[in-house]
N, C-alpha and C. Protein backbone atom coordinates (compact mmCIF):
# COMPACT_ATOMS: atom_id res chain seq x y z
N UNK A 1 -67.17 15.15 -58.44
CA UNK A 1 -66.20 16.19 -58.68
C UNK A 1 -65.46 16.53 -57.40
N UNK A 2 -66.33 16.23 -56.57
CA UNK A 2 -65.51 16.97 -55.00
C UNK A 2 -64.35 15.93 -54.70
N UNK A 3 -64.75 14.69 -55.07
CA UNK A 3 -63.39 13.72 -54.70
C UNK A 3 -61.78 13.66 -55.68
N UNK A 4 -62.68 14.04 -56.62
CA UNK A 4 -61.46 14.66 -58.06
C UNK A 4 -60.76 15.49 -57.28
N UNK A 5 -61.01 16.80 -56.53
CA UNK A 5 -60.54 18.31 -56.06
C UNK A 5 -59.84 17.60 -54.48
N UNK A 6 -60.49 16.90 -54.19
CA UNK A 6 -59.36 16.07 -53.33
C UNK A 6 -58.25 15.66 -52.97
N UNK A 7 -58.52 14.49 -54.27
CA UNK A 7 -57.26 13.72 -54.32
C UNK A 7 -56.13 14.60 -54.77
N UNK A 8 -56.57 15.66 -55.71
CA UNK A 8 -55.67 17.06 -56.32
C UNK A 8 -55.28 17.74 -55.48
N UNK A 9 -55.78 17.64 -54.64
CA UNK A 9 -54.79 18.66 -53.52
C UNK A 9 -54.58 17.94 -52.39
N UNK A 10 -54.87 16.76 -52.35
CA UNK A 10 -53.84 16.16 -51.17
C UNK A 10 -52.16 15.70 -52.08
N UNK A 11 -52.53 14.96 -53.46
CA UNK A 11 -51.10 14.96 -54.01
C UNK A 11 -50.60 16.19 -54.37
N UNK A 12 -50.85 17.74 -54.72
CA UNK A 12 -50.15 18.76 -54.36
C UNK A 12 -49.81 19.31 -53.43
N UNK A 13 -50.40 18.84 -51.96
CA UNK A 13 -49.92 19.05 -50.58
C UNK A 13 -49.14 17.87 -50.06
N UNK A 14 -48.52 17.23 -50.81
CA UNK A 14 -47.56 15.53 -50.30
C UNK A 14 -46.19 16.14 -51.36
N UNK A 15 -46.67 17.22 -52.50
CA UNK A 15 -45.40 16.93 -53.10
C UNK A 15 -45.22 15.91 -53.83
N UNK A 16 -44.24 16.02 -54.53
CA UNK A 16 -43.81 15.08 -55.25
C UNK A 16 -43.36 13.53 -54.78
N UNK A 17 -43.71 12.55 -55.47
CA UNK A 17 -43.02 11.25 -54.61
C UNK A 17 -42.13 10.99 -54.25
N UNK A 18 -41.40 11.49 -55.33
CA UNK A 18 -39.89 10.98 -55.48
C UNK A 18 -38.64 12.26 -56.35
N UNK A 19 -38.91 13.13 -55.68
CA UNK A 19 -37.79 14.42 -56.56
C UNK A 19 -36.66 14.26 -57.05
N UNK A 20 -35.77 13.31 -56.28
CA UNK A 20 -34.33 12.92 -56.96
C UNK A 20 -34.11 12.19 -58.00
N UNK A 21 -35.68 11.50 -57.94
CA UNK A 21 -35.26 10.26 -59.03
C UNK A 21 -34.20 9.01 -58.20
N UNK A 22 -34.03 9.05 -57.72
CA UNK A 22 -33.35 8.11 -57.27
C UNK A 22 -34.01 7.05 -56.78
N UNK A 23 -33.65 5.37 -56.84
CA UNK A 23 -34.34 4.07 -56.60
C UNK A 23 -34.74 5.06 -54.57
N UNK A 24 -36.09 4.13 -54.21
CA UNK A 24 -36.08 4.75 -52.76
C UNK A 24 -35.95 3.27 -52.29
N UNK A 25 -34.75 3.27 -50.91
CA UNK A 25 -34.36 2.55 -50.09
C UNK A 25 -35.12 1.77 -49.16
N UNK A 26 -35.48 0.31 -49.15
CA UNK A 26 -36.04 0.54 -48.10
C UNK A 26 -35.49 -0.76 -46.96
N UNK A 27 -35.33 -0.03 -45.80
CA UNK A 27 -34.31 -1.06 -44.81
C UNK A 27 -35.03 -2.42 -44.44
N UNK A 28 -34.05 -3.60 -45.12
CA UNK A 28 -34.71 -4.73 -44.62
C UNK A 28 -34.41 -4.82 -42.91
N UNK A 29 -35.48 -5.74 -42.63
CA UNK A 29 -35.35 -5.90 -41.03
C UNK A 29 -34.14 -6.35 -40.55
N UNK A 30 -34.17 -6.50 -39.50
CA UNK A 30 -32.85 -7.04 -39.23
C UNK A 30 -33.10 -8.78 -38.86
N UNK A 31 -32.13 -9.56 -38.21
CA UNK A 31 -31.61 -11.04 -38.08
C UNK A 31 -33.33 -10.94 -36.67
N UNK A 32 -32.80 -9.69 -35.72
CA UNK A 32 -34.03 -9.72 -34.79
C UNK A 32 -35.08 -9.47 -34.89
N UNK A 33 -35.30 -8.44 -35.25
CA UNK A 33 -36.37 -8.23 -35.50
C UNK A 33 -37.62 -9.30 -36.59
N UNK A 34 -36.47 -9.80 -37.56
CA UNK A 34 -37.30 -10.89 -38.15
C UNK A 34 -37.67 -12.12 -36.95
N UNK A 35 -36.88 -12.48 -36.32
CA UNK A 35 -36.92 -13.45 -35.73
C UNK A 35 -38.39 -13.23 -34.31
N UNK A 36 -37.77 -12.07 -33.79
CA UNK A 36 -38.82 -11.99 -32.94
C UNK A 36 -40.14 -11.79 -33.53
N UNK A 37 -40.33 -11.32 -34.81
CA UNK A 37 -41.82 -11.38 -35.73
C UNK A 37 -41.90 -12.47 -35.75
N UNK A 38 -41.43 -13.87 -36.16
CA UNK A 38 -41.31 -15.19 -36.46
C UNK A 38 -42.07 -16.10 -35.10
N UNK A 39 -41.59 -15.32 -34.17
CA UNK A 39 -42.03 -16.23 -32.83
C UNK A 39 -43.41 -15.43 -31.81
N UNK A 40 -43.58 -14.33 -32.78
CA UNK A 40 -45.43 -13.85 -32.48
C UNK A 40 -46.44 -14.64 -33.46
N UNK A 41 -45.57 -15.11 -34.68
CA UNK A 41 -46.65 -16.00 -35.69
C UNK A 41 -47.60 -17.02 -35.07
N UNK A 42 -48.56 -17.03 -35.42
CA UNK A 42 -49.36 -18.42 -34.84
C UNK A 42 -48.51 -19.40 -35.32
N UNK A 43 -47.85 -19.81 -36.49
CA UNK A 43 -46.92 -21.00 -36.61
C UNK A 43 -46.14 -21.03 -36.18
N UNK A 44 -45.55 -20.36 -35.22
CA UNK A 44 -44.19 -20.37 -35.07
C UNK A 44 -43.49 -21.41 -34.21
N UNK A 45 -42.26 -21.76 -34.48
CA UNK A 45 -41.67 -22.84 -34.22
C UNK A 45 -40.98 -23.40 -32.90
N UNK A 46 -40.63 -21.88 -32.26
CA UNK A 46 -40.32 -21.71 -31.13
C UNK A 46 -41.54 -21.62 -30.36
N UNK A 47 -41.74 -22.55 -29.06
CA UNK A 47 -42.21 -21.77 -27.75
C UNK A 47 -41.78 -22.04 -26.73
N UNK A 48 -42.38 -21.06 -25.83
CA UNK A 48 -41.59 -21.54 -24.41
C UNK A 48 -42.79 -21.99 -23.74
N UNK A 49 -42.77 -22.92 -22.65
CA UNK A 49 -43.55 -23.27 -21.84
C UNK A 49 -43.64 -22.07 -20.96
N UNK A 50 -43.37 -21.41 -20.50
CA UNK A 50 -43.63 -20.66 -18.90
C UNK A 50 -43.57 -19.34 -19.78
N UNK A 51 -43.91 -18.31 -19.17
CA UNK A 51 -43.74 -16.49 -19.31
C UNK A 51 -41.87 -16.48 -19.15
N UNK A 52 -41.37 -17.38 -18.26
CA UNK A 52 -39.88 -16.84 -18.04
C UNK A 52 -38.88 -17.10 -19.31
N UNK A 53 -39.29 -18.50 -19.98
CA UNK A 53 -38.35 -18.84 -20.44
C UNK A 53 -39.08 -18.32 -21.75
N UNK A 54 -39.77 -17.51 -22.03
CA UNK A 54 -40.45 -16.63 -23.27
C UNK A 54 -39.56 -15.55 -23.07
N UNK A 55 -39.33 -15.16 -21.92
CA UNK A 55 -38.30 -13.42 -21.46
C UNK A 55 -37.16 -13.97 -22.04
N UNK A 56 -36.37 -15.33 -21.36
CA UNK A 56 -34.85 -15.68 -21.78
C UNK A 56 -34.74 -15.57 -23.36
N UNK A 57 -35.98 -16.35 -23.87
CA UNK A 57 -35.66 -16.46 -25.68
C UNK A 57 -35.82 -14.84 -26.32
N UNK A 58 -36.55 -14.04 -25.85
CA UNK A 58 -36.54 -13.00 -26.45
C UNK A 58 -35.21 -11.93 -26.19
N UNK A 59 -34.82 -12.05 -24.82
CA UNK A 59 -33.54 -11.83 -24.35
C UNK A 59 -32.36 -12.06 -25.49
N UNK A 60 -32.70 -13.66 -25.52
CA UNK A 60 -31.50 -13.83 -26.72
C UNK A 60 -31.67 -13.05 -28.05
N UNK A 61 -32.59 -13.15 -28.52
CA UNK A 61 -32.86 -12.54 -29.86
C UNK A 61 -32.62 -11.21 -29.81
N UNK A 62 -32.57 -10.63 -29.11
CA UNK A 62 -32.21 -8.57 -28.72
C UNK A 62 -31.03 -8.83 -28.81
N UNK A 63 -30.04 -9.56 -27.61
CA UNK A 63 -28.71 -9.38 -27.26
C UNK A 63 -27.76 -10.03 -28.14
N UNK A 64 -28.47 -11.02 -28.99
CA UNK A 64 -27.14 -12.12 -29.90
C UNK A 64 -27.64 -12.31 -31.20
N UNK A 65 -27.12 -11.84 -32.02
CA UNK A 65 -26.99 -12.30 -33.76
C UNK A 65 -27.14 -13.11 -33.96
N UNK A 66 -26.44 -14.51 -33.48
CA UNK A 66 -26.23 -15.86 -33.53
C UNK A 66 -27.31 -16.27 -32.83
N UNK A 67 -28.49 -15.73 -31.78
CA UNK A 67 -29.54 -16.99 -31.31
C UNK A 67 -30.40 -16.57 -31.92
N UNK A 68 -30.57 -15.22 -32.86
CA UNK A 68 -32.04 -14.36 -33.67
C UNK A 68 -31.74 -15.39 -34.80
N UNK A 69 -30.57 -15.56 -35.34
CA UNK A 69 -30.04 -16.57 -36.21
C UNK A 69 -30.39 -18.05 -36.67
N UNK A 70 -30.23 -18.47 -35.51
CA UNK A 70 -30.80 -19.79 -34.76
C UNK A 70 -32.24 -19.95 -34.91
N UNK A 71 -32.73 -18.98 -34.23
CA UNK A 71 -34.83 -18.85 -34.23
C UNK A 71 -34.94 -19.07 -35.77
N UNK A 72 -34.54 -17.89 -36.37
CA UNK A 72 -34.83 -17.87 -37.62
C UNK A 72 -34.86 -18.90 -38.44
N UNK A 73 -33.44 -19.31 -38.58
CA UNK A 73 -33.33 -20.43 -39.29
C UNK A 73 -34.31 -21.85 -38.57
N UNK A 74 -35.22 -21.76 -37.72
CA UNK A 74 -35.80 -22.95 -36.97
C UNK A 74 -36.84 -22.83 -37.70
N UNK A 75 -37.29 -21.64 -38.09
CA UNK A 75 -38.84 -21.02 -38.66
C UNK A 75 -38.49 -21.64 -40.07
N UNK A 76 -37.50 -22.43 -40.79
CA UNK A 76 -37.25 -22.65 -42.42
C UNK A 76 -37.67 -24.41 -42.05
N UNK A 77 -38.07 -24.84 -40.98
CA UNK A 77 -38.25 -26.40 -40.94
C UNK A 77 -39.15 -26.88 -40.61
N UNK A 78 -39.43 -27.83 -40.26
CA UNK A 78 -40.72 -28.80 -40.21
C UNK A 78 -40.65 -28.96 -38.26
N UNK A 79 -40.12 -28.42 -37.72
CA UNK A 79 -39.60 -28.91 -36.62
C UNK A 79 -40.01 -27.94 -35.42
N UNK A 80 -41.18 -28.06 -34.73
CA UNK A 80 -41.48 -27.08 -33.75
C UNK A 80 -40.62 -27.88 -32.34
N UNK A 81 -40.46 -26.61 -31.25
CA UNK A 81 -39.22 -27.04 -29.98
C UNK A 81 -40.23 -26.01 -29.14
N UNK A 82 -40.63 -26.99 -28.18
CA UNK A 82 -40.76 -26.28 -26.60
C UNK A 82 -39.96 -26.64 -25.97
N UNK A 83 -39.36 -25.35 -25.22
CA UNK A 83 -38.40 -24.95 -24.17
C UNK A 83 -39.03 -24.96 -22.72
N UNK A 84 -38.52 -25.72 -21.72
CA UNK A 84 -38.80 -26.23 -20.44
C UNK A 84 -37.84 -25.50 -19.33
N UNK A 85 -38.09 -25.39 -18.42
CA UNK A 85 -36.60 -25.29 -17.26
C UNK A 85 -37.03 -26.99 -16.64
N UNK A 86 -35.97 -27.58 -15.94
CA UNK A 86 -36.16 -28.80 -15.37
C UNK A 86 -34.98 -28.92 -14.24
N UNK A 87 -36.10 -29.32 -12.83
CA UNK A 87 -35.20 -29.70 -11.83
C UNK A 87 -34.32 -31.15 -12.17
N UNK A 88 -35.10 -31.66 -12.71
CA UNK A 88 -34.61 -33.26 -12.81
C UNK A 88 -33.51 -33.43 -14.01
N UNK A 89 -32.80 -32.82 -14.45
CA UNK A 89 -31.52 -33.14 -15.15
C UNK A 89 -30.36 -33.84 -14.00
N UNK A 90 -29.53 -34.55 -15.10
CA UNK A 90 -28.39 -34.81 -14.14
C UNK A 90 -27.99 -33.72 -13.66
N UNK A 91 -26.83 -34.03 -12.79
CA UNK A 91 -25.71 -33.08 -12.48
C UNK A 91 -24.82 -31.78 -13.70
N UNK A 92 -24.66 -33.30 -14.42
CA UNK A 92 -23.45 -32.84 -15.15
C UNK A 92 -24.07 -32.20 -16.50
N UNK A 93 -25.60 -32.02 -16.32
CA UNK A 93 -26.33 -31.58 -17.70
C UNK A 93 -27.51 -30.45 -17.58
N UNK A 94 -26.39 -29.40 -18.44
CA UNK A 94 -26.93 -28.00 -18.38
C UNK A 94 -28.52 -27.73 -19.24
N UNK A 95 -28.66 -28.70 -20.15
CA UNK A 95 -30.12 -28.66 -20.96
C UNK A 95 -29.87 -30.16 -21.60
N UNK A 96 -30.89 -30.44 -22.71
CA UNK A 96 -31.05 -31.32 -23.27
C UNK A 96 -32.15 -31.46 -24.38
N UNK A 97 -32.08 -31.61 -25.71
CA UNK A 97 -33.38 -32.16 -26.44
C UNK A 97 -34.01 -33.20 -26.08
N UNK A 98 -34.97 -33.74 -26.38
CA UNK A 98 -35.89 -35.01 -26.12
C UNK A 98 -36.84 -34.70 -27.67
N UNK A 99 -36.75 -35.93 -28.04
CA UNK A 99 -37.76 -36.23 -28.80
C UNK A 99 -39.41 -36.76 -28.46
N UNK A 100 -40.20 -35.50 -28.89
CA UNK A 100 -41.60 -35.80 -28.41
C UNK A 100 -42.59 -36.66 -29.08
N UNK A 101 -42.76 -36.02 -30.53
CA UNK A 101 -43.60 -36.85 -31.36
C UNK A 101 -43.18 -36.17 -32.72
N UNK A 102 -44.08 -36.73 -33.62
CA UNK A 102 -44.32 -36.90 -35.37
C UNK A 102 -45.51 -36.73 -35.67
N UNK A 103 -46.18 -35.85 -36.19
CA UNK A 103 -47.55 -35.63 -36.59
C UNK A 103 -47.83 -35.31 -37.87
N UNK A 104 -47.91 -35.93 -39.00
CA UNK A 104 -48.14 -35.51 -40.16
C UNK A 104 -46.46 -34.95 -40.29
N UNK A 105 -46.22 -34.19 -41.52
CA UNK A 105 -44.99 -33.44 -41.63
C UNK A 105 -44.31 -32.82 -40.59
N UNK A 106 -44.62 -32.52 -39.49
CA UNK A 106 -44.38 -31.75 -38.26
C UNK A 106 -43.60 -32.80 -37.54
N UNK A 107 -42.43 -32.67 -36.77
CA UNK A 107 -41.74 -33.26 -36.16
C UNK A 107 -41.60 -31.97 -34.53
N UNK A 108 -41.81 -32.63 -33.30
CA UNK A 108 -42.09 -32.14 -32.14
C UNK A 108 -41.17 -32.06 -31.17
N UNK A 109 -40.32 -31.04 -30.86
CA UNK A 109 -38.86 -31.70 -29.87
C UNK A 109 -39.09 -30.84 -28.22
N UNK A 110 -39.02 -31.19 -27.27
CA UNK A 110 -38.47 -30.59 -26.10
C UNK A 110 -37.12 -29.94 -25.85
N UNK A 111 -37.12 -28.90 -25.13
CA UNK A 111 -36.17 -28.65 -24.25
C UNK A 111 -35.86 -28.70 -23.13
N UNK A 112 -35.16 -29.28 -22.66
CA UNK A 112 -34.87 -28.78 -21.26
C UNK A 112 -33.69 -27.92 -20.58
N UNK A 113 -34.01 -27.39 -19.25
CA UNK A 113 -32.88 -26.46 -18.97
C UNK A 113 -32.61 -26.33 -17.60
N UNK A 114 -31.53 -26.54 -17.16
CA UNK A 114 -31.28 -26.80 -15.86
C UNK A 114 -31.59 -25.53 -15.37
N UNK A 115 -32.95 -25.41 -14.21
CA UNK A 115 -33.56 -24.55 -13.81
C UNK A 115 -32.37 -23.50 -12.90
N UNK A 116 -31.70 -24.52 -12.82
CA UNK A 116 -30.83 -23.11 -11.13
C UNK A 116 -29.37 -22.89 -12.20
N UNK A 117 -29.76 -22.84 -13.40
CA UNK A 117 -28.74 -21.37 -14.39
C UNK A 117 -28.51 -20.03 -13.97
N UNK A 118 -28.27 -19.16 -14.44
CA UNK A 118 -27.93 -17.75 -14.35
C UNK A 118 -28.49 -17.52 -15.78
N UNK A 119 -29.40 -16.44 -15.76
CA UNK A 119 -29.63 -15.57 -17.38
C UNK A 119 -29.04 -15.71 -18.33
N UNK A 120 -27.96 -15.52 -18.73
CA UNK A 120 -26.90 -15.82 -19.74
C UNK A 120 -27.18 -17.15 -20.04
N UNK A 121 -26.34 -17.67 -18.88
CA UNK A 121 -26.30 -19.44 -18.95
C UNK A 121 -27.28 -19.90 -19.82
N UNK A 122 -28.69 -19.50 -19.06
CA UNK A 122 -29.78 -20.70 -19.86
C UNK A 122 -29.63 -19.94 -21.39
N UNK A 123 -29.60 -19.01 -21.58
CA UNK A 123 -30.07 -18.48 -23.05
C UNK A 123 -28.66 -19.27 -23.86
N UNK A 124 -27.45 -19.22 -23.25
CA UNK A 124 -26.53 -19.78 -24.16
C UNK A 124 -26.58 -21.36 -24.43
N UNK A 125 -27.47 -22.05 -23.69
CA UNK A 125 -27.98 -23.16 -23.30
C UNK A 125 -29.13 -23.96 -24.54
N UNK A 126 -29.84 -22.70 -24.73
CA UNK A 126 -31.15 -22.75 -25.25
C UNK A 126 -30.06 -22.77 -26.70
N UNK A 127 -29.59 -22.13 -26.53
CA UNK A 127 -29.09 -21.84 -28.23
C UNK A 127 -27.99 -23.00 -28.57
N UNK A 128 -27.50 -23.48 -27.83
CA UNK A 128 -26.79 -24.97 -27.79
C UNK A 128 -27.86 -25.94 -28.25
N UNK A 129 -28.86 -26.16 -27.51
CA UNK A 129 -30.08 -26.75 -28.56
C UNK A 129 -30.71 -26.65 -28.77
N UNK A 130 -30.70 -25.36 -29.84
CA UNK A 130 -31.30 -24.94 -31.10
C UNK A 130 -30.23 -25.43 -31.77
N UNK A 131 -29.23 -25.20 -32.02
CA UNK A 131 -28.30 -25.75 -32.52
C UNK A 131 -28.80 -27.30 -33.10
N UNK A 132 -28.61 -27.69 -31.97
CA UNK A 132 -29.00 -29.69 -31.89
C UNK A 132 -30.95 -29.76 -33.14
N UNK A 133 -31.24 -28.96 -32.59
CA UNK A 133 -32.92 -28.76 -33.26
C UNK A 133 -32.88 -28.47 -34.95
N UNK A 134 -31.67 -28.14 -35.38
CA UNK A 134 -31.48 -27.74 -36.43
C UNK A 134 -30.80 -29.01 -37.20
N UNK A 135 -29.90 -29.59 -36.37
CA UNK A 135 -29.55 -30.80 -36.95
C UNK A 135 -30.50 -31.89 -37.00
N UNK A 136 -31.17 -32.10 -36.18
CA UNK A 136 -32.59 -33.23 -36.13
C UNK A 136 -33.11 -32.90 -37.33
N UNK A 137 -33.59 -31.08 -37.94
CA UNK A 137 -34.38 -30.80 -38.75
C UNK A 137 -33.83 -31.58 -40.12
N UNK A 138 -32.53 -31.63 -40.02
CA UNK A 138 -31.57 -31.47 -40.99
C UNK A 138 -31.89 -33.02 -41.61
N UNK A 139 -32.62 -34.08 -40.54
CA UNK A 139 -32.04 -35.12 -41.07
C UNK A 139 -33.51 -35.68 -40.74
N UNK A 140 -34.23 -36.38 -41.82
CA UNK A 140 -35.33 -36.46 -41.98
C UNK A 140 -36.09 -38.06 -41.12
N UNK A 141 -34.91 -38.88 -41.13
CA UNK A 141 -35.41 -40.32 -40.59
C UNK A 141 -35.44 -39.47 -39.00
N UNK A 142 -35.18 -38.99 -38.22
CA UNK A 142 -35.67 -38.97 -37.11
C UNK A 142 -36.83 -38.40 -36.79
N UNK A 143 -37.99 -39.41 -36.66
CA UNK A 143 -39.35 -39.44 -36.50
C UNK A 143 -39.83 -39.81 -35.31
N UNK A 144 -38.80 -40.94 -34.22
CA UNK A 144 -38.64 -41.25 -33.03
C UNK A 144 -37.88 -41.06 -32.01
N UNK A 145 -37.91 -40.97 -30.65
CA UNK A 145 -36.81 -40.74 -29.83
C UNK A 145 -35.48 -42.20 -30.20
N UNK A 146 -35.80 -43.42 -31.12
CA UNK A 146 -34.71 -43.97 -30.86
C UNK A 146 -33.86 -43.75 -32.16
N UNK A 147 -34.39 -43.09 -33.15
CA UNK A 147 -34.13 -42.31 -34.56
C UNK A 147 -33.07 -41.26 -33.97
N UNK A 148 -33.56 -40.54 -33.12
CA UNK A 148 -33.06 -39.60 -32.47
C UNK A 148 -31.69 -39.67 -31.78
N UNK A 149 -31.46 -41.36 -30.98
CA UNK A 149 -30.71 -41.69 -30.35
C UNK A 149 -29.55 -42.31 -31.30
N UNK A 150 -30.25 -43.10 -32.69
CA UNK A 150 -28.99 -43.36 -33.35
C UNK A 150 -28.47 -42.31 -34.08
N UNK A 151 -29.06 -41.19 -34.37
CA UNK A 151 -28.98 -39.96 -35.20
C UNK A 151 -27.37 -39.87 -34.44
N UNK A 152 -27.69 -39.14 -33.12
CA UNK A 152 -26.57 -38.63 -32.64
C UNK A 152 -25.21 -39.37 -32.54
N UNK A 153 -25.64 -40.72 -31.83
CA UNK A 153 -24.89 -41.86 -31.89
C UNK A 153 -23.85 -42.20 -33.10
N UNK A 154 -24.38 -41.84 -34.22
CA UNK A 154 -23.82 -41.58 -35.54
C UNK A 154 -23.09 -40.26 -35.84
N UNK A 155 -23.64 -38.90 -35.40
CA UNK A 155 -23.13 -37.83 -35.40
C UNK A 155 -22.69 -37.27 -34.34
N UNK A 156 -23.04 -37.81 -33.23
CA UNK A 156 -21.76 -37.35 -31.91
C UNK A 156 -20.80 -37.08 -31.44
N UNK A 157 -20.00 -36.85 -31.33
CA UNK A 157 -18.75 -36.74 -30.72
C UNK A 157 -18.07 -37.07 -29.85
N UNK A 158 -19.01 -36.59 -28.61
CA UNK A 158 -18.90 -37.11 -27.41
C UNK A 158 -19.40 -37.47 -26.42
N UNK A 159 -19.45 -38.74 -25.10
CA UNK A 159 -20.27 -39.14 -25.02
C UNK A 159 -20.30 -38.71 -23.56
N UNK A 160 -21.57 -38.60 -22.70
CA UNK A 160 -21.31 -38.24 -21.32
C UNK A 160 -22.06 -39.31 -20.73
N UNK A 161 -21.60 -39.25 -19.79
CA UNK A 161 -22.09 -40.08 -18.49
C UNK A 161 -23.38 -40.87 -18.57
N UNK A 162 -24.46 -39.71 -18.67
CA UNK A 162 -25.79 -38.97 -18.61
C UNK A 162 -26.03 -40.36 -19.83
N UNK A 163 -25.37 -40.23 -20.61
CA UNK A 163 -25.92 -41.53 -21.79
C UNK A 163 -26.29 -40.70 -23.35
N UNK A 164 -26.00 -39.06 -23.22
CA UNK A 164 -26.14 -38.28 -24.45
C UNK A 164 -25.19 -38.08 -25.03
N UNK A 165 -25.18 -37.71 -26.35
CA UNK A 165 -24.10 -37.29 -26.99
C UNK A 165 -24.41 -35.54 -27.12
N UNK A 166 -23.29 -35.10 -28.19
CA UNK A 166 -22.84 -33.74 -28.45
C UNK A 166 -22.34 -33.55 -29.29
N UNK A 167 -22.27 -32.09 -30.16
CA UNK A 167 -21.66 -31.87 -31.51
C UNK A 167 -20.68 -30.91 -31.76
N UNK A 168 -19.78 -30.24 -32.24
CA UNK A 168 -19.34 -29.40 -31.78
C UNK A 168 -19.73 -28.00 -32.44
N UNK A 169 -20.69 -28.31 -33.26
CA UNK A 169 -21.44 -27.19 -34.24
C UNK A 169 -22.66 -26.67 -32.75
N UNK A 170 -22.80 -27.54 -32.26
CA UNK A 170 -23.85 -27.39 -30.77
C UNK A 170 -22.98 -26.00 -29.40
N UNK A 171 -21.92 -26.89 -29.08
CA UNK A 171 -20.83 -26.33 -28.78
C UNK A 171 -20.70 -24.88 -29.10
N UNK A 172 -20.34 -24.56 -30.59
CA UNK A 172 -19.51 -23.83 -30.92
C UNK A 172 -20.98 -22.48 -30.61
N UNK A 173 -22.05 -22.95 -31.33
CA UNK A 173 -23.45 -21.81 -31.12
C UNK A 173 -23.61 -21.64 -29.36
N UNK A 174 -23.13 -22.17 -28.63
CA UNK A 174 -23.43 -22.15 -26.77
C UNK A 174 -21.94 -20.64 -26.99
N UNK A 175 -20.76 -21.50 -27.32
CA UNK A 175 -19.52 -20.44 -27.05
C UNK A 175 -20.18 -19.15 -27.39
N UNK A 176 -20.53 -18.95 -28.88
CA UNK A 176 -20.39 -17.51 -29.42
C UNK A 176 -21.63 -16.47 -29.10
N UNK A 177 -22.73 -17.54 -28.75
CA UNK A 177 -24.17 -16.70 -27.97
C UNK A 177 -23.34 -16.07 -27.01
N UNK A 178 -22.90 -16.68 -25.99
CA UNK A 178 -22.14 -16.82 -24.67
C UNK A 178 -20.92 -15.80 -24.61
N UNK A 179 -20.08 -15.50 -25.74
CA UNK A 179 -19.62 -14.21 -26.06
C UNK A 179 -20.32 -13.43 -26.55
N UNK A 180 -21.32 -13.29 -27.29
CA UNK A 180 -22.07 -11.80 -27.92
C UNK A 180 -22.77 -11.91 -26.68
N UNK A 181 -23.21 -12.55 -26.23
CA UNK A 181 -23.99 -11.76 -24.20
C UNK A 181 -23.07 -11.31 -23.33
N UNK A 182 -22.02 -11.70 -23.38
CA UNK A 182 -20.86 -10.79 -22.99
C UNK A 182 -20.69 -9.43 -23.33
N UNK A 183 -20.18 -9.33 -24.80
CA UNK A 183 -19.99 -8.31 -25.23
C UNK A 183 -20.92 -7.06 -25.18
């Protein structure tokens, strides 16, 4: 009986649930906030190698629509990406994917990122390939780095020096990160 006299007067001390009648609202998360939940998951698709380049990706996801965007949509694929900084890039090359391995359904990609960037830089960098990480996801025969190499070779655009190609859907996600960190 005492738990009966309880529950009776904690729901007459809460009030009513719902007085207006009206449907109750409730705010979906946002592009970031999902995303940064996405990359505390034990599955999650994104990581960074170091504590720093964990600050840059989360950086992006606060400051840009378009790289919480990016994460997100990485978390819908088969396709996990560790993010690197690297002294050893060319000159003329601000990051780069590499194809790592194939494990069961799971497909494994690197990043790299030309270590002596500026903040912005690498994050608009990172999101240039995520970009590229999304198209690999996109296309299922690349299981190898030379899968990888005709992938682009086929969908490239343009070719650099370095011996890589580029997309302009890659491109266009570096520009607009690169303006919303502006803005």
């Amino acid at each position: 009986m005492t738990w009966f006299l309880t529950l009776t007067l904690a729901g007459a001390l809460a009030g009513p649930a719902n007085p207006s009648k009206t449907p109750l609202s409730v705010a979906a998360p946002s592009v970031a906030e999902r995303a940064t939940a996405l990359l505390a998951a034990d599955n999650r698709r994104l990581r960074a190698a170091t504590p720093r380049v964990g600050t840059l990706i989360a950086d992006g996801i606060r400051r840009s629509r378009t790289f919480a965007s990016l994460v997100a949509d990485l978390h819908q694929t088969n396709v996990i990406v560790y993010v690197e900084t690297s002294m050893g890039l060319p000159n003329d090359v601000a990051g780069r994917i590499l194809f790592s391995s194939a494990a069961g359904d799971q497909r494994y990609l690197r990043v790299q990122l030309r270590t002596t960037l500026n903040r912005d830089a690498m994050i608009s960098v990172i999101a240039h390939e995520l970009r590229h990480a999304l198209e690999v996801a996109g296309e299922r025969s690349v299981i190898t780095e030379k899968a990888l190499e005709d992938f682009y070779r086929r969908i490239g655009d343009s070719a650099h020096a370095g011996g890589g190609y580029d997309t302009e859907a890659a491109r266009a996600a570096q520009r607009i990160v690169r303006s919303e960190l502006l803005g």
